[in-house]
N, C-alpha and C. Protein backbone atom coordinates (compact mmCIF):
# COMPACT_ATOMS: atom_id res chain seq x y z
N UNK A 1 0.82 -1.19 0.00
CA UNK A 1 0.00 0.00 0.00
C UNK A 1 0.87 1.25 0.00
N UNK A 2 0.28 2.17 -0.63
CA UNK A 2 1.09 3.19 -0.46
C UNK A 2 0.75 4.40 0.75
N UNK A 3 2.31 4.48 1.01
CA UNK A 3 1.93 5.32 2.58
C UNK A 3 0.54 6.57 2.26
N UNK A 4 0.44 7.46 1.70
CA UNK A 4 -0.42 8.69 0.90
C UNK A 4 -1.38 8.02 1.13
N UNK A 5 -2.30 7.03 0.65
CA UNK A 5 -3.75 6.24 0.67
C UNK A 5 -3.80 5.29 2.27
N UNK A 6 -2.91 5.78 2.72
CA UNK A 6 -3.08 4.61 4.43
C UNK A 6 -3.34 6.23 4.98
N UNK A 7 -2.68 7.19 4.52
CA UNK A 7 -3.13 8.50 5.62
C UNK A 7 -4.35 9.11 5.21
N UNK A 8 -4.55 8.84 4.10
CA UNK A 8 -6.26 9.44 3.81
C UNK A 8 -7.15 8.91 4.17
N UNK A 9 -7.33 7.14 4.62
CA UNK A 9 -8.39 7.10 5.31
C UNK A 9 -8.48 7.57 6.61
N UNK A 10 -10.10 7.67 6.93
CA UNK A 10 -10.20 8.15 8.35
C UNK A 10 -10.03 7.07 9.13
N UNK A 11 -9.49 7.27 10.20
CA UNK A 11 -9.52 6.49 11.31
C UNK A 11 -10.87 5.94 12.12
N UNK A 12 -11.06 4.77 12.34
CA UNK A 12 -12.08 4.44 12.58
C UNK A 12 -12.27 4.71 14.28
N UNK A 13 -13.45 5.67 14.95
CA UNK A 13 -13.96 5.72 16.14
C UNK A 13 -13.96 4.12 16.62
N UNK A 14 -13.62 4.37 18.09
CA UNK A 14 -14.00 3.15 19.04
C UNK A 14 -15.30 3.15 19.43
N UNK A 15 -15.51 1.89 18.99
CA UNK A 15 -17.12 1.60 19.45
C UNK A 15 -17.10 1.25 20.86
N UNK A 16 -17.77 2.33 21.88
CA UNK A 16 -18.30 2.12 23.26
C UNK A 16 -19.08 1.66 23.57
N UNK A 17 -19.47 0.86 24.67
CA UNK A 17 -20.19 0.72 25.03
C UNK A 17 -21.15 1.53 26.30
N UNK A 18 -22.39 1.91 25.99
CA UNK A 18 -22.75 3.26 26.85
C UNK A 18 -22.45 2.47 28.67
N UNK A 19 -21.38 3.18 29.67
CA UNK A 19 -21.11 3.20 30.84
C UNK A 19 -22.42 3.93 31.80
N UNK A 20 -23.56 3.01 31.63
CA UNK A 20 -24.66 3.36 32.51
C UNK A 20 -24.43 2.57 33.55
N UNK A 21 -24.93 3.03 34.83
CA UNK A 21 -25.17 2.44 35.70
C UNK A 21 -26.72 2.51 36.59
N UNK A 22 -26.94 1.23 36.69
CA UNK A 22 -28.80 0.90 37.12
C UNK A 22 -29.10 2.28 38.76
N UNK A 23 -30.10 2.73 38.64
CA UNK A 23 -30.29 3.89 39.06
C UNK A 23 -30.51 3.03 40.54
N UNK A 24 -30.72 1.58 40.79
CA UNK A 24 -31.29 1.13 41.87
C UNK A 24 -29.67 0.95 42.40
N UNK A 25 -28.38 0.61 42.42
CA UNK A 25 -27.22 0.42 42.15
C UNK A 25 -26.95 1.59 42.79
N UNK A 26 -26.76 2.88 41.75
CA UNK A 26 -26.47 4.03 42.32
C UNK A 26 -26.88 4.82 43.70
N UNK A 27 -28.31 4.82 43.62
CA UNK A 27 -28.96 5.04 44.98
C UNK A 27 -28.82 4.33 46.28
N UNK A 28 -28.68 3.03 46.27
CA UNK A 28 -28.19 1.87 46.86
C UNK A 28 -26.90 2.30 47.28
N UNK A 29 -25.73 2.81 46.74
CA UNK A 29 -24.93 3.35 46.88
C UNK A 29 -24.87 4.85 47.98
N UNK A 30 -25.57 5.52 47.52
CA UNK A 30 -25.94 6.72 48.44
C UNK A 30 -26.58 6.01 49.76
N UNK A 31 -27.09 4.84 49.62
CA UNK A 31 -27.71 4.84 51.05
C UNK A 31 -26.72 3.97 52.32
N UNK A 32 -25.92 3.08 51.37
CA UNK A 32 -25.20 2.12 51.93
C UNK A 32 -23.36 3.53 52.49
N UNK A 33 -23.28 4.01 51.13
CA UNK A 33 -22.51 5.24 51.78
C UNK A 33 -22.80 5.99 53.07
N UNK A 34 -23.81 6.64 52.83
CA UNK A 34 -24.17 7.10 54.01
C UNK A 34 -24.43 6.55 55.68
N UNK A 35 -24.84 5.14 55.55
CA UNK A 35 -24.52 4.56 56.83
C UNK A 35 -22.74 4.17 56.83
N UNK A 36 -21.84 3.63 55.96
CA UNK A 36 -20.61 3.84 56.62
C UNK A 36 -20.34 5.38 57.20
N UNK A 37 -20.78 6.20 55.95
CA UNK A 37 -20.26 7.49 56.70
C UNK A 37 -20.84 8.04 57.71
N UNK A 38 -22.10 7.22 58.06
CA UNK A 38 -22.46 8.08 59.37
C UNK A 38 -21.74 7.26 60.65
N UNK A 39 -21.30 6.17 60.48
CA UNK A 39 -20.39 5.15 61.57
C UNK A 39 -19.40 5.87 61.74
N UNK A 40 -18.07 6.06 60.44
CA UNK A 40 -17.17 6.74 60.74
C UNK A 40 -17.27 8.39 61.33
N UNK A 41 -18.39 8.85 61.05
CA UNK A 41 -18.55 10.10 61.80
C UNK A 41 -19.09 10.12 63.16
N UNK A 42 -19.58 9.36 63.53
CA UNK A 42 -19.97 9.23 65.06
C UNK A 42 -18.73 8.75 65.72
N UNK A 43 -17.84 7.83 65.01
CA UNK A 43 -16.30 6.77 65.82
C UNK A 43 -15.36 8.22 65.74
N UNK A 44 -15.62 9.17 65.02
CA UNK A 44 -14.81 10.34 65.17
C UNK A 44 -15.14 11.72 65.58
N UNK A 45 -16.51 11.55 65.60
CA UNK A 45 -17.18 12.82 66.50
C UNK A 45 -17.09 14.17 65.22
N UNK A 46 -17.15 13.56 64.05
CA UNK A 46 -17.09 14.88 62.97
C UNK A 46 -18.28 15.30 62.63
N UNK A 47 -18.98 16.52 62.75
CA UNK A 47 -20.62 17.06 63.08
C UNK A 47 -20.52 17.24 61.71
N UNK A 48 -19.94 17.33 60.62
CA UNK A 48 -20.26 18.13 59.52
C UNK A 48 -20.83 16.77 58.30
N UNK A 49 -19.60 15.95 58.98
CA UNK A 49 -19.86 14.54 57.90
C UNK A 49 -21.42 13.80 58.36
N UNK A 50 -21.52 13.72 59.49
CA UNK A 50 -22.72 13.51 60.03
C UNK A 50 -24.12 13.77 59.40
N UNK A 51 -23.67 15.38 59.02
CA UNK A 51 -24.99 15.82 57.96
C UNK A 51 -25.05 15.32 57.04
N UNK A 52 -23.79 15.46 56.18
CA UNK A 52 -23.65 14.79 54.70
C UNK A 52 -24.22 13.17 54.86
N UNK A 53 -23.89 12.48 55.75
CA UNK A 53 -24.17 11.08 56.01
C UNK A 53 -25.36 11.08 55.79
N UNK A 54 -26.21 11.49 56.84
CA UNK A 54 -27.92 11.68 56.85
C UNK A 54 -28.20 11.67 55.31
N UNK A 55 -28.25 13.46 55.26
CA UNK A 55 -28.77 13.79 53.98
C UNK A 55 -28.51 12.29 52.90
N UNK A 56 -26.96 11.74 52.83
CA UNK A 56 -27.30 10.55 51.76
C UNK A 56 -27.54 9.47 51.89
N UNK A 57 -28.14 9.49 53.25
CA UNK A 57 -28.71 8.15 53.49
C UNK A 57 -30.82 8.47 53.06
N UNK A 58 -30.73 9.79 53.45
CA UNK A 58 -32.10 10.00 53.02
C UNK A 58 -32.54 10.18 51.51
N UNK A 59 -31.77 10.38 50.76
CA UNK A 59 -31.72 10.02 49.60
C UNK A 59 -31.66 8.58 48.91
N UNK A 60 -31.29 8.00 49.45
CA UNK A 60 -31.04 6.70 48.81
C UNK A 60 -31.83 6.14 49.41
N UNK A 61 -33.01 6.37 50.62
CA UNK A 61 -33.66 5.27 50.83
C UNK A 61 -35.01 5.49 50.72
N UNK A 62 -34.99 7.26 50.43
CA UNK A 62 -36.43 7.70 49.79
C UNK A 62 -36.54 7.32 48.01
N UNK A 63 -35.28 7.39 47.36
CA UNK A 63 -35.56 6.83 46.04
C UNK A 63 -36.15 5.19 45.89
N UNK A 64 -35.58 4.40 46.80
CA UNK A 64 -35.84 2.99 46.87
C UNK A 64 -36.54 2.92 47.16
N UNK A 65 -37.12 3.48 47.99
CA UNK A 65 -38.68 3.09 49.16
C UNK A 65 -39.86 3.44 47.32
N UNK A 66 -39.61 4.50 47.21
CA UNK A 66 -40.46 5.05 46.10
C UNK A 66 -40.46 4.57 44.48
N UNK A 67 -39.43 4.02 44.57
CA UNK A 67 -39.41 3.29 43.05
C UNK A 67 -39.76 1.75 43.36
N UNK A 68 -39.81 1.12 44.78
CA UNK A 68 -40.79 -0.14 44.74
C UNK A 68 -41.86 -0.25 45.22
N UNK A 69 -42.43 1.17 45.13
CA UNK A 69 -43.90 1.41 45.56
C UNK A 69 -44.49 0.99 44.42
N UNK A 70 -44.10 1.48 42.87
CA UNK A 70 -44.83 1.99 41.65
C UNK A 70 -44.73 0.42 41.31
């Protein structure tokens, strides 16, 4: 082949595969996070992580509670 006709074609894109992740997974995640992080924030007395803990534990277990209602 000649080098000139190997640089004119285009290069072919990598075919991906779409990196979704199941929304029950993710949330599950926020809720299971949030109880380690509310353990390690009580074993260390940190008031701020405490909130963050809550708040993503209340998230993740109001999405679940509510998506196996429907």
């Amino acid at each position: 082949m000649d080098k000139a006709k190997i640089n004119d074609e285009p290069a072919a894109a990598p075919q991906r595969k779409p990196g979704t992740i199941s929304p029950r997974v993710f949330f599950g995640g926020f809720l299971l996070g949030g109880i380690a992080g509310l353990g390690l924030s009580l074993m260390y007395d940190y008031k701020a992580m405490q909130a963050v803990s809550v708040a993503a534990m209340c998230i993740g277990f109001y999405y679940l509670v509510t998506r196996r209602a429907q």
